[in-house]
Protein backbone atom coordinates (compact mmCIF):
# COMPACT_ATOMS: atom_id res chain seq x y z
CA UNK A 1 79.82 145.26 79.27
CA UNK A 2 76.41 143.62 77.84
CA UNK A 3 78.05 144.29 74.14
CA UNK A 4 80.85 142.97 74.41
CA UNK A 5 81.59 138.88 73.74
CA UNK A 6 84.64 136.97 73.15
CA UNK A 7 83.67 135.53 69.72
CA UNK A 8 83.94 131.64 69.08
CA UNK A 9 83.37 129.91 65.31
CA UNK A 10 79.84 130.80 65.33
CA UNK A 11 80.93 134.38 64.56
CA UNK A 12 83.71 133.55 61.56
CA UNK A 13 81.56 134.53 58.86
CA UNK A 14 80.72 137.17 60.21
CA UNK A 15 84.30 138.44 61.56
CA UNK A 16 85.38 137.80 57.79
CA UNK A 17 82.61 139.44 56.26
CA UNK A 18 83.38 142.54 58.42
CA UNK A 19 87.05 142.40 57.50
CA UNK A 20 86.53 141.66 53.95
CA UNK A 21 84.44 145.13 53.51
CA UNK A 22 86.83 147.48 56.25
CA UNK A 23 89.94 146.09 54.53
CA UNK A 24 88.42 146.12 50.80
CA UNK A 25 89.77 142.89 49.63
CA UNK A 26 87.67 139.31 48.63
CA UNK A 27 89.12 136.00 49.85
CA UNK A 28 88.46 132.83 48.21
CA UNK A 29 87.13 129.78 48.98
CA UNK A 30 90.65 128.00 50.03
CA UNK A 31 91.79 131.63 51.46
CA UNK A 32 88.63 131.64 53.71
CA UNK A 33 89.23 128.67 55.08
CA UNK A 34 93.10 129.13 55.40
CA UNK A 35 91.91 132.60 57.21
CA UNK A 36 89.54 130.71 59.63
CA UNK A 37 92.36 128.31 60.74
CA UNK A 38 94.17 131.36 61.80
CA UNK A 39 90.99 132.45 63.73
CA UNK A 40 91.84 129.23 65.57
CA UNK A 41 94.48 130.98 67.28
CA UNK A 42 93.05 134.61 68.03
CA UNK A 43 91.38 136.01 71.25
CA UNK A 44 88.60 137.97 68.74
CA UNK A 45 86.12 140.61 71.09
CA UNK A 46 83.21 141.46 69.26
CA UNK A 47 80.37 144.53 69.77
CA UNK A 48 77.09 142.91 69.51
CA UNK A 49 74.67 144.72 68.45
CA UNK A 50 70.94 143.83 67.93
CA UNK A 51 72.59 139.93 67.97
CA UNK A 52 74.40 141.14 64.77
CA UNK A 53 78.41 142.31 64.67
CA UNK A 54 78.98 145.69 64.65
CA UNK A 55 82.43 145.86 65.64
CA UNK A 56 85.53 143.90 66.34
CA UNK A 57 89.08 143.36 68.03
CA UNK A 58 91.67 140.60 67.55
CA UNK A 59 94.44 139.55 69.62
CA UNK A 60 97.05 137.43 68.69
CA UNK A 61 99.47 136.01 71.57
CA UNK A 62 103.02 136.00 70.35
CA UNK A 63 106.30 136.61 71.78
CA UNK A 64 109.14 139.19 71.51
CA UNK A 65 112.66 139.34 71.91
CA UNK A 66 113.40 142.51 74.37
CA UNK A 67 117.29 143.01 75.45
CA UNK A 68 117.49 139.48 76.25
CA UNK A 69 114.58 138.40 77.27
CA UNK A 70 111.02 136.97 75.56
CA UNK A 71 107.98 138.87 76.47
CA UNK A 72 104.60 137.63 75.69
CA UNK A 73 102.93 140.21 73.35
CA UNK A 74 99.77 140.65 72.62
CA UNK A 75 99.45 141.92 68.79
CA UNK A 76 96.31 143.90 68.00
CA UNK A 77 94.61 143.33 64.39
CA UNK A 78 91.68 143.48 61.89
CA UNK A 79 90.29 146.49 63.83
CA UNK A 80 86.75 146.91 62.31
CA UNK A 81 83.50 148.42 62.16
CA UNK A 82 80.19 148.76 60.35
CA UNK A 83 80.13 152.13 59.16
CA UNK A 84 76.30 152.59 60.78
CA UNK A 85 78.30 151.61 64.19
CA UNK A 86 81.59 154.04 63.83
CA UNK A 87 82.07 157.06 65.87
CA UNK A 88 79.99 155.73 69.25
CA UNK A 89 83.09 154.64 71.34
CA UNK A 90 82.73 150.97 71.14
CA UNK A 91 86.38 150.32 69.71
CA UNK A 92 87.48 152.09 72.57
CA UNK A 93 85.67 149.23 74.45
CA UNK A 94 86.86 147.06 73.20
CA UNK A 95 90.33 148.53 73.31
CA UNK A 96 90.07 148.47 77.02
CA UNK A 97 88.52 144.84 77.42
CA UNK A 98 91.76 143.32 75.30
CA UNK A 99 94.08 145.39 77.16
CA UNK A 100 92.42 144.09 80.66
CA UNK A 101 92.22 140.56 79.47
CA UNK A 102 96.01 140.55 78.21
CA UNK A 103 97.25 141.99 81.43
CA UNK A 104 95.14 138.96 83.32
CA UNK A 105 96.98 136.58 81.01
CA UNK A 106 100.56 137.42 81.27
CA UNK A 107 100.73 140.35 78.15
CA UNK A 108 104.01 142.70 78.96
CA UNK A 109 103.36 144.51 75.70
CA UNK A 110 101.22 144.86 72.99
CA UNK A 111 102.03 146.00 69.49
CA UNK A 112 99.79 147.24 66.14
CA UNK A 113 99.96 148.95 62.93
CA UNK A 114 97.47 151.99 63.24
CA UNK A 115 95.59 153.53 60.28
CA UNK A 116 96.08 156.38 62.54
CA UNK A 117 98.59 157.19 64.76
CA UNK A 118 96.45 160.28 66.78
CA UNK A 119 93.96 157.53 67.64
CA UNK A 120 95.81 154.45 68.95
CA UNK A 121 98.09 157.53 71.09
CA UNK A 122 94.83 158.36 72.67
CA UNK A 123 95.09 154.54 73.91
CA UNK A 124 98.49 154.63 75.30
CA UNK A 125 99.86 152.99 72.06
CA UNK A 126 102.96 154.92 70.70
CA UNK A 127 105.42 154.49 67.58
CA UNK A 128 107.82 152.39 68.75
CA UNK A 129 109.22 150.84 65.34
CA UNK A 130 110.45 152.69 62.03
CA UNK A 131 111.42 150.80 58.47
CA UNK A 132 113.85 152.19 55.96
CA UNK A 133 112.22 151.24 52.51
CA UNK A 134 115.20 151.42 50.25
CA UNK A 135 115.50 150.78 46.33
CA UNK A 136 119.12 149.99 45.83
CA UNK A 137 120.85 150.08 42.26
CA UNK A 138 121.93 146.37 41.47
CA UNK A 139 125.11 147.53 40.54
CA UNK A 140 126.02 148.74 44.33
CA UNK A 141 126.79 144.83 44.76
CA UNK A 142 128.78 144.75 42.17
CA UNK A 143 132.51 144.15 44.02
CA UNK A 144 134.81 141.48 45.61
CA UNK A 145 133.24 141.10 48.72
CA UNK A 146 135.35 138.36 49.99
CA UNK A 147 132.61 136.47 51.24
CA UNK A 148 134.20 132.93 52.67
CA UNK A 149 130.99 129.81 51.80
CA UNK A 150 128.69 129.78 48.93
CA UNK A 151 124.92 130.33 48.34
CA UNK A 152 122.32 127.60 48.02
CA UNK A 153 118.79 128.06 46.64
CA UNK A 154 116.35 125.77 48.40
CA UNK A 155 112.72 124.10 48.35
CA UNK A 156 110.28 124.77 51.47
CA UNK A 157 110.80 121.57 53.97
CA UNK A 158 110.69 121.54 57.62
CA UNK A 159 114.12 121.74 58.12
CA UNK A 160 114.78 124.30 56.09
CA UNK A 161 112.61 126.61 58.40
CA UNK A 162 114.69 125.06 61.06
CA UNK A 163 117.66 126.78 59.63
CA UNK A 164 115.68 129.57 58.81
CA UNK A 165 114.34 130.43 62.09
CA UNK A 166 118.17 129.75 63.75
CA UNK A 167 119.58 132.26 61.34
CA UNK A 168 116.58 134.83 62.10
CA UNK A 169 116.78 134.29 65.82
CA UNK A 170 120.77 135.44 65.58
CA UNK A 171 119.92 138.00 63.72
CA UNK A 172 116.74 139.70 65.69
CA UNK A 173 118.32 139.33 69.01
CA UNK A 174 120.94 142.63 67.97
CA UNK A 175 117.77 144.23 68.02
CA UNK A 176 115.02 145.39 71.04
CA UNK A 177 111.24 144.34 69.62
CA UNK A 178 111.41 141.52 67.26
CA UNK A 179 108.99 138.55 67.45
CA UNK A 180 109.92 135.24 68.33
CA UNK A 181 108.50 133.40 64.90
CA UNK A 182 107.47 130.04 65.74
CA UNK A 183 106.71 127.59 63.36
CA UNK A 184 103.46 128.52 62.20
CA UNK A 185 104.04 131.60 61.89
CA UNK A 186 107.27 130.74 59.10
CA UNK A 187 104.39 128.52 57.49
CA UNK A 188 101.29 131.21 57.01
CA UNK A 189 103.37 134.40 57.24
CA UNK A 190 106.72 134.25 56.06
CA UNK A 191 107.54 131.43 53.24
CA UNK A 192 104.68 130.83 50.46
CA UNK A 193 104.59 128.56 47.35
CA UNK A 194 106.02 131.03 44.73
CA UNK A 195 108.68 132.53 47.15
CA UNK A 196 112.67 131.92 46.16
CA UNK A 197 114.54 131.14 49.32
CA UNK A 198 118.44 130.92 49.35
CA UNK A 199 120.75 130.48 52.78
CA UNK A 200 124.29 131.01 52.41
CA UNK A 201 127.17 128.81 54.24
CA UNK A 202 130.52 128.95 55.47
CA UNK A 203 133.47 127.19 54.43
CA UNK A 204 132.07 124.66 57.30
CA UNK A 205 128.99 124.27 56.33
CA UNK A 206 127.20 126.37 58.56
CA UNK A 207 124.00 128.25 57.53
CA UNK A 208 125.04 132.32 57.73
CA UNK A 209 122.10 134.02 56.40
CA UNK A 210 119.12 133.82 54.39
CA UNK A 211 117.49 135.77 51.74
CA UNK A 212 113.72 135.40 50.57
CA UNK A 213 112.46 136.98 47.57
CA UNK A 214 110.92 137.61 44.18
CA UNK A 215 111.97 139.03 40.41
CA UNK A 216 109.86 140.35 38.91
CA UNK A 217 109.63 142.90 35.65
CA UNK A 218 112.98 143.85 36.49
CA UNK A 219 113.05 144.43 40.00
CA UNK A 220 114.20 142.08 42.60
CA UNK A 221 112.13 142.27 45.90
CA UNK A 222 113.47 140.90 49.34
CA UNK A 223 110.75 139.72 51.55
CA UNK A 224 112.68 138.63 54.79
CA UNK A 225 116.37 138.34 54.98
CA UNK A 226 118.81 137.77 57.94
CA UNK A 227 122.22 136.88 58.66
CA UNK A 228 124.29 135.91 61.78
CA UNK A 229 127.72 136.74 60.41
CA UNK A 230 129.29 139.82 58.22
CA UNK A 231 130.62 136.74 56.40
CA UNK A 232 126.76 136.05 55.65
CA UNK A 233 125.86 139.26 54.77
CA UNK A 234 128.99 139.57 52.65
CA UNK A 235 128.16 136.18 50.82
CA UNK A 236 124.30 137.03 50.82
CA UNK A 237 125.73 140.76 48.90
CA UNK A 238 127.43 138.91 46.31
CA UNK A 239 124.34 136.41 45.91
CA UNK A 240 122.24 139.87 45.15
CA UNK A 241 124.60 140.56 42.82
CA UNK A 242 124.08 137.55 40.01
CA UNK A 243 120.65 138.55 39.22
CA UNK A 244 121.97 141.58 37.35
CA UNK A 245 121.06 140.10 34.38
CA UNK A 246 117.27 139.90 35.61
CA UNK A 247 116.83 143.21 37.58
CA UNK A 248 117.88 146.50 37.91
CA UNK A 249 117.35 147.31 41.24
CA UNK A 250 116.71 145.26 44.57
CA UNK A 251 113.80 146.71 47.12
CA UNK A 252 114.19 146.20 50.39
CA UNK A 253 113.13 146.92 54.07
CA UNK A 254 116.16 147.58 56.39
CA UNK A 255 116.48 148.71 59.95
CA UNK A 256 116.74 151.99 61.00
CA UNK A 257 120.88 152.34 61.26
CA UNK A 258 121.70 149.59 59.00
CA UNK A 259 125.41 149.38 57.66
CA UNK A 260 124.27 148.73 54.21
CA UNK A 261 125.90 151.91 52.83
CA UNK A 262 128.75 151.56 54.36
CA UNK A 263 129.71 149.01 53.12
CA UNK A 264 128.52 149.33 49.41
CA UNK A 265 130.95 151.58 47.41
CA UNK A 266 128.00 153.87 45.51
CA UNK A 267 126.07 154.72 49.29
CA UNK A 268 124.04 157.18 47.34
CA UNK A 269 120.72 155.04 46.91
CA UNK A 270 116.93 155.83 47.84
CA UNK A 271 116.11 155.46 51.23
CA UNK A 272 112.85 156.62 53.05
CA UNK A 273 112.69 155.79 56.47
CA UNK A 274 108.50 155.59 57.70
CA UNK A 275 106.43 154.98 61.08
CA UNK A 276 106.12 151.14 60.81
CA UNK A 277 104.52 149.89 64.30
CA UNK A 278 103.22 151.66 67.33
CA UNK A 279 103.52 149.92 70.58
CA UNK A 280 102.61 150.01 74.38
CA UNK A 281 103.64 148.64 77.65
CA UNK A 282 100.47 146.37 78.80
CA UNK A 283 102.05 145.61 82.84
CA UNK A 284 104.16 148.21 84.22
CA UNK A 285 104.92 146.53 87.58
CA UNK A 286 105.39 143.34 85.69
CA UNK A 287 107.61 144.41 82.89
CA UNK A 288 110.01 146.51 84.71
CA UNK A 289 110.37 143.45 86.93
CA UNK A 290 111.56 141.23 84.52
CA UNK A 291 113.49 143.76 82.34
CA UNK A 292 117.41 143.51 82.15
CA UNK A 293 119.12 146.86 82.78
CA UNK A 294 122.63 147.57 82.62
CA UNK A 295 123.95 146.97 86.10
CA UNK A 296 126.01 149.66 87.63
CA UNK A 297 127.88 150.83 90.80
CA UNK A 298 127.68 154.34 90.35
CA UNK A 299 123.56 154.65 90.45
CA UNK A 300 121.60 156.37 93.35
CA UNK A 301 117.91 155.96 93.82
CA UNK A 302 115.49 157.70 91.68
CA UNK A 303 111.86 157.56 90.72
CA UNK A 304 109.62 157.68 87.56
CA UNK A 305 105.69 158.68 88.26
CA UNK A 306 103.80 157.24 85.43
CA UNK A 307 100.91 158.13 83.74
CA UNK A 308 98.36 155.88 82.20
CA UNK A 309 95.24 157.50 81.24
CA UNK A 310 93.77 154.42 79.83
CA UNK A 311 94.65 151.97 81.96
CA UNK A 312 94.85 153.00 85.12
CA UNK A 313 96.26 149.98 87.11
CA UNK A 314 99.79 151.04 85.48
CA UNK A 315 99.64 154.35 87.08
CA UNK A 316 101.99 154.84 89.99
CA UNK A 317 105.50 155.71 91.30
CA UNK A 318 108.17 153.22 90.70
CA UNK A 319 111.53 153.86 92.70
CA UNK A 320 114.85 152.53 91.09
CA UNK A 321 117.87 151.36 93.55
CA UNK A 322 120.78 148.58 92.81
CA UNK A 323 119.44 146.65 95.73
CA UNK A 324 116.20 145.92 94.40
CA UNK A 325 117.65 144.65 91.19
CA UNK A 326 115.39 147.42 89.00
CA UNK A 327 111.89 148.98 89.85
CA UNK A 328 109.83 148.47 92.43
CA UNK A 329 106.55 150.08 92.84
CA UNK A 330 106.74 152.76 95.75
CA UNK A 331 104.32 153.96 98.32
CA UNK A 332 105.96 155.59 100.09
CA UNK A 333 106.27 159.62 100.09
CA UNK A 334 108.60 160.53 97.08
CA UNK A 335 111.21 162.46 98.49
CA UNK A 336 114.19 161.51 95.39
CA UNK A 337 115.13 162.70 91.93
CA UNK A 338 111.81 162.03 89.95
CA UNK A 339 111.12 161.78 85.82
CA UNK A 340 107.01 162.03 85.21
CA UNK A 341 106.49 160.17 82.13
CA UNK A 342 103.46 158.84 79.92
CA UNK A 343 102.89 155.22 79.23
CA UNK A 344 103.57 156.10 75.70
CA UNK A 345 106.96 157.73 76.27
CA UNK A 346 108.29 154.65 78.55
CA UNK A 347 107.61 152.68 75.88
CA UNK A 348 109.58 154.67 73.51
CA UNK A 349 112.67 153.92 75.75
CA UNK A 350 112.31 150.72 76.80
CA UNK A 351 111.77 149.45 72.99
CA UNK A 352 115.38 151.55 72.15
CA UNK A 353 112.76 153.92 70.04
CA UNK A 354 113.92 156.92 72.01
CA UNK A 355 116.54 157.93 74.77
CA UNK A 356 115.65 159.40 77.99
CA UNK A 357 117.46 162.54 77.70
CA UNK A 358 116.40 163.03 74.34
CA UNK A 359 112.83 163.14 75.44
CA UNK A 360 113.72 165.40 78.37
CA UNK A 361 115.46 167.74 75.87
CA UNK A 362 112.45 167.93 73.49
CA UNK A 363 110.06 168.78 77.00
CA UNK A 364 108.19 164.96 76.30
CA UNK A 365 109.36 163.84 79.74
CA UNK A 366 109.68 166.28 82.68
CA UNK A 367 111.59 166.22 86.45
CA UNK A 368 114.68 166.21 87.77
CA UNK A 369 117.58 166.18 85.25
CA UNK A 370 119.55 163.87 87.95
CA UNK A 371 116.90 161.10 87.37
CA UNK A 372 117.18 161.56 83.87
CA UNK A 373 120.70 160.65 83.84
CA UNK A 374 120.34 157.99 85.88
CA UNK A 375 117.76 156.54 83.63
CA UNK A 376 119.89 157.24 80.78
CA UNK A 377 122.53 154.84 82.45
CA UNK A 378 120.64 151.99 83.36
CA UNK A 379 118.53 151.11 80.16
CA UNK A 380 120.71 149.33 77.31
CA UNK A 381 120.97 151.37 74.23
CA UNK A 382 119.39 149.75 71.64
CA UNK A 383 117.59 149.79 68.00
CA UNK A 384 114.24 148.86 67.71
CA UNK A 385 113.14 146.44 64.71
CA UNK A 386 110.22 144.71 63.43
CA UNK A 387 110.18 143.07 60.21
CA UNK A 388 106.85 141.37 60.52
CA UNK A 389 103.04 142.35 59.69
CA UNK A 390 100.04 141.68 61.48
């Protein structure tokens, strides 16, 4: 397309400018140029119009952790447009360029946080990850927890974030979806100046968990927590628990299924659980290759026929067998039990959002209920979970 450009520095006033108005905030001087390091590391496609932006795209590369294995990602942000340029397709463009470009460079997913969730599903994106906001009465902590280690409030160093990311890295990989944080991404995302960070140990000396957070006029806020142990989360509990004198209630974000309130003796707190992230499955072929199902004696062949509207090169039949160690793409004459499924609905299993036969049930999947089963068996259950922002 004669609009479309990757955009290099030359553009960074502009691609801030643009994001400044669409988002309706004003950076600084030092928060411009922290923003345009970050641009460093962005694939940004831009609409030129009349040699001017009209519209934009960026792309981070990252990586997530998917039932044992680290996918390359490709996150989509800081969607934007001049109003006089909305409403003529070119996001969708541009939409379509990142998505081509990703697949070309190794992308087996790509995530985003939609201002709408109708429009990104139009683009094979789907909600893939939910967040319990809850606002939990102080005195729930308030008990012998019988945490073995002690707590220990520290400054920002590089190896504390080396403990940090350990801790985190335990933690995420219970889950199906979370990012792989590398360094940079603990130094411009996660830990800032005014930020109190505590890690709790064992009895050895081990790091067990980690809370980051803020008080403020009577409220204690958790930014990112984590913990590798129940003996972490016990002694990170108890931690919570001697700032009663400074707050009356700690906010946090949990995942969806988290034991919190089982464990607390008043369960009856405020929880709301909301749509976080929507995701989508960028290379078929290439990510049902190097997913790990649960291997099993008892499965028969089967096939899913998939449906991507947007990007067609995912579209296809895909037989599963034991012998070929997962899916293969088929072109042969389909002749066994079959599921027809959308791009957006394999996503939705394969990221533990949603089970096969649920979707069946419901009518979001159709074919034979054999298949079904079958696919029921061989992907891991799983909870999705992503604590991060883009």
């Amino acid at each position: 397309m004669k609009h479309i450009k990757k955009l290099n520095e030359q553009y960074y006033e502009e691609i801030l400018g643009l994001s400044q108005f669409a988002f309706q905030y004003v950076l600084s001087e030092n928060q411009l140029g922290r923003k345009k390091e970050q641009l460093n590391d962005q694939t940004i496609w831009g609409w030129i119009e009349n040699d001017q932006l009209a519209a934009k795209v960026h792309v981070l590369t990252l990586r997530v952790h998917i039932c044992g294995q680290i996918m390359k990602m490709g996150g989509i942000a800081d969607v934007a447009s001049w109003p006089e340029y909305r409403r003529g397709g070119k996001i969708k463009q541009l939409l379509k360029q990142a998505l081509v470009e990703m697949r070309k460079e190794g992308h087996l997913l790509s995530y985003l946080h939609p201002f709408s969730v109708p429009f990104y599903r139009k683009y094979g994106w789907e909600l893939a990850f939910d967040k319990v906001e809850s606002v939990i009465p102080i005195q729930c902590f308030k008990k012998e927890w019988g945490g073995k280690g002690y707590a220990k409030r520290m400054s920002q160093s590089d190896q504390l974030l080396s403990v940090l990311r350990k801790v985190y890295t335990d933690y995420v990989t219970q889950f199906i979806g979370a990012l792989e944080r590398e360094l940079d991404w603990w130094n411009y995302r996660i830990v800032t100046d005014d930020d109190v960070i505590a890690v709790v140990y064992n009895v050895n000396h081990e790091a067990e968990g980690y809370i980051i957070y803020k008080v403020k006029d009577n409220k204690l806020t958790v930014k990112d927590m984590a913990y590798s142990t129940v003996n972490g989360q016990m002694l990170l509990f108890e931690f919570l628990y001697g700032h009663d004198s400074m707050a009356s209630e700690v906010v946090v974000s949990l995942p969806t299924g988290d034991a919190s309130k089982l464990l607390v003796d008043e369960p009856r707190f405020e929880q709301k659980v909301k749509p976080y992230f929507m995701a989508r499955i960028v290379d078929v072929p290439a990510f049902l290759h190097q997913f790990s199902y649960n291997r099993l004696d008892d499965i028969s062949p089967f096939t899913i026929s998939i449906e991507d509207d947007f990007l067609s090169e995912n579209t296809g039949i895909y037989r599963f067998s034991n012998e070929d160690n997962g899916f293969v793409y088929s072109t042969e004459k389909n002749t066994l039990p079959n599921i027809t499924i959308s791009i957006q609905r394999l996503t939705q299993i394969f990221l533990g959002y949603s089970r096969p036969m649920e979707l069946f049930n419901l009518d979001l999947i159709a074919g034979d209920r054999q298949a079904v089963e079958q696919l029921e068996k061989v992907v891991p259950i799983g909870r999705s979970y992503f604590p991060d922002f883009f």
